[in-house]
Every structure is written in structure tokens, then in C-alpha cells.
Protein backbone atom coordinates (compact mmCIF):
# COMPACT_ATOMS: atom_id res chain seq x y z
CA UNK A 1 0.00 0.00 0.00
CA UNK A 2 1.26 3.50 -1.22
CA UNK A 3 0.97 5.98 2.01
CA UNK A 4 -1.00 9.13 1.70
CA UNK A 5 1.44 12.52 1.36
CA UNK A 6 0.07 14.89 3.92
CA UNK A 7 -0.89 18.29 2.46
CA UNK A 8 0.35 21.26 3.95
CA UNK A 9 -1.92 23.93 4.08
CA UNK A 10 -0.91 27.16 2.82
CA UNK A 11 -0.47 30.13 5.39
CA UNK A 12 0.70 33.37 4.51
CA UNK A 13 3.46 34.83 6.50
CA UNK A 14 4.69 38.21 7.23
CA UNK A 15 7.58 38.51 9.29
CA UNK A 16 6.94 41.28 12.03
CA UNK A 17 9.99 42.45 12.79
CA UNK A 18 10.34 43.88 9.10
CA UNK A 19 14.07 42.63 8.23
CA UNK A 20 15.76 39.59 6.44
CA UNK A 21 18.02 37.92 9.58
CA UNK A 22 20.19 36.95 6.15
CA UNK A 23 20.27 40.32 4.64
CA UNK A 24 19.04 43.05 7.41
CA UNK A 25 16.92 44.42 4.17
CA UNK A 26 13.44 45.58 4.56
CA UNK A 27 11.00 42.75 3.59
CA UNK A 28 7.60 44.42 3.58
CA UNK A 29 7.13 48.43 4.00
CA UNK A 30 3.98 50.38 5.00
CA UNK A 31 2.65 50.92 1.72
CA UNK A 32 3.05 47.44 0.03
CA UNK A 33 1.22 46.22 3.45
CA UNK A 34 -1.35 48.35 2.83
CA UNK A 35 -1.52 47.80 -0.82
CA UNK A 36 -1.98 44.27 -0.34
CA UNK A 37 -4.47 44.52 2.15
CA UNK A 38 -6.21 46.45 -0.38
CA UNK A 39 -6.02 43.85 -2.96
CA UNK A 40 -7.65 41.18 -0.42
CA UNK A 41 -10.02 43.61 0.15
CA UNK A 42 -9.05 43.26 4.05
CA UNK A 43 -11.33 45.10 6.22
CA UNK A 44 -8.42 45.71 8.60
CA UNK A 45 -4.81 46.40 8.20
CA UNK A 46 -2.38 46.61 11.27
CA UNK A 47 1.46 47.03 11.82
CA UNK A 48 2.83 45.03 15.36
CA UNK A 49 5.87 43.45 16.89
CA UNK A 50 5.91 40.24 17.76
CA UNK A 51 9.21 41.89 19.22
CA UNK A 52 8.23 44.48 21.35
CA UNK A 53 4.67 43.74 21.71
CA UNK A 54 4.13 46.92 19.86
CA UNK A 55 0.13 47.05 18.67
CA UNK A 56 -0.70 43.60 19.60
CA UNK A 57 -3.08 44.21 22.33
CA UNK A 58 -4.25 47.15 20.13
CA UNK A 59 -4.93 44.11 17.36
CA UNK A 60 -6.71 41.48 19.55
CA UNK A 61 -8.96 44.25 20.79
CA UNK A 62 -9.98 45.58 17.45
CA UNK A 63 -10.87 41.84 16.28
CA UNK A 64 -12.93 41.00 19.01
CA UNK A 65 -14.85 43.96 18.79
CA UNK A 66 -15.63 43.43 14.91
CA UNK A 67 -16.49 39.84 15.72
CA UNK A 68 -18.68 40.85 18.71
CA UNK A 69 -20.26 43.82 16.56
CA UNK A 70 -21.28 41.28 13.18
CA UNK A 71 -22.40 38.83 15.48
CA UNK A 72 -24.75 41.37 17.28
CA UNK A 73 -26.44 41.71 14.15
CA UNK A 74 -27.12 38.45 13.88
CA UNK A 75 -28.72 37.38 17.38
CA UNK A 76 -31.66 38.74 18.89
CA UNK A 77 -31.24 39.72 22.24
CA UNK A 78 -34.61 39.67 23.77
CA UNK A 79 -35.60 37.24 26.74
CA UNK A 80 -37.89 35.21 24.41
CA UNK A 81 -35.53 34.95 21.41
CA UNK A 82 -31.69 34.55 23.16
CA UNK A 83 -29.48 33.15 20.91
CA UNK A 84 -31.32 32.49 17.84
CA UNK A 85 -31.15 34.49 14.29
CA UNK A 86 -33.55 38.42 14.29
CA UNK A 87 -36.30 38.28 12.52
CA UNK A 88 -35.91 40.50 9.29
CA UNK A 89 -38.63 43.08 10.71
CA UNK A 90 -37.95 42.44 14.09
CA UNK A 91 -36.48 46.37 16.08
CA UNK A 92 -33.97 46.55 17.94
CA UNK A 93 -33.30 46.80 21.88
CA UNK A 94 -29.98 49.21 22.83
């Protein structure tokens, strides 16, 4: 019997601290971060340091928030209905 290869998924990397260990050259700048966010139509783009720590709380926070506000959207929050998806002409408790 022939073993199965394993297929390794395919994860894009960006190395945070911005430099080649080999070379010390800039691997990604600002602008081609942003422009490539851009052309993944990303609804977020953020700079941090793995590093220093630099934006990563910053990062976590603004996730979590979108997550929490599309998801808000999507459950109704009255006693009767906890949980499960708003009616399309349901209104809305704040």
C-alpha cells in the first residue's frame, strides 16, 4: 500500500519584525502592506511586533470587537428569542 502525502496547508506569513536575519533588508514596507491589504479587500490592516509587543493588544482588541459587533447583528437579544437568528422586521433593543 502507497501511504498518503500529507498536504500542507498554505499560510501566509509576514515577518513582524520587518528585516531579512540573512540580509538586514526591509521585507515588507507600509505601503506594500497596505496595498496588499487592499487587494484582499481586508477590512483591517495593522502594523505590530511580535518583538516588542508593539500594537498587539491594540490588534486582539480591534478583532474581538468586529467579531462581537457582526455577530450582534445576527442574534436577537430579547428574553424570548436569546441566541437564535432576528427576525428580518424584528427592532432593535440598545
Amino acid at each position: 500500500k502507497k501511504k498518503k502525502k500529507k498536504r500542507k496547508k498554505k499560510i501566509a506569513h509576514f515577518r513582524t519584525d520587518n528585516k531579512d536575519p540573512r540580509t538586514f533588508q526591509s521585507l515588507i514596507t507600509t505601503k506594500i502592506g497596505q496595498s496588499l491589504a487592499t487587494e484582499l479587500k481586508a477590512s483591517y490592516y495593522c502594523e505590530v511586533s511580535t518583538k516588542t509587543y508593539e500594537g498587539i493588544e491594540d490588534l486582539f482588541n480591534d478583532v474581538l470587537a468586529a467579531i462581537i459587533s457582526s455577530q450582534q447583528s445576527k442574534i436577537c437579544l430579547t428574553r424570548n428569542r436569546v441566541g437564535r437568528p432576528r427576525p428580518k422586521d424584528a427592532c432593535e433593543i440598545m
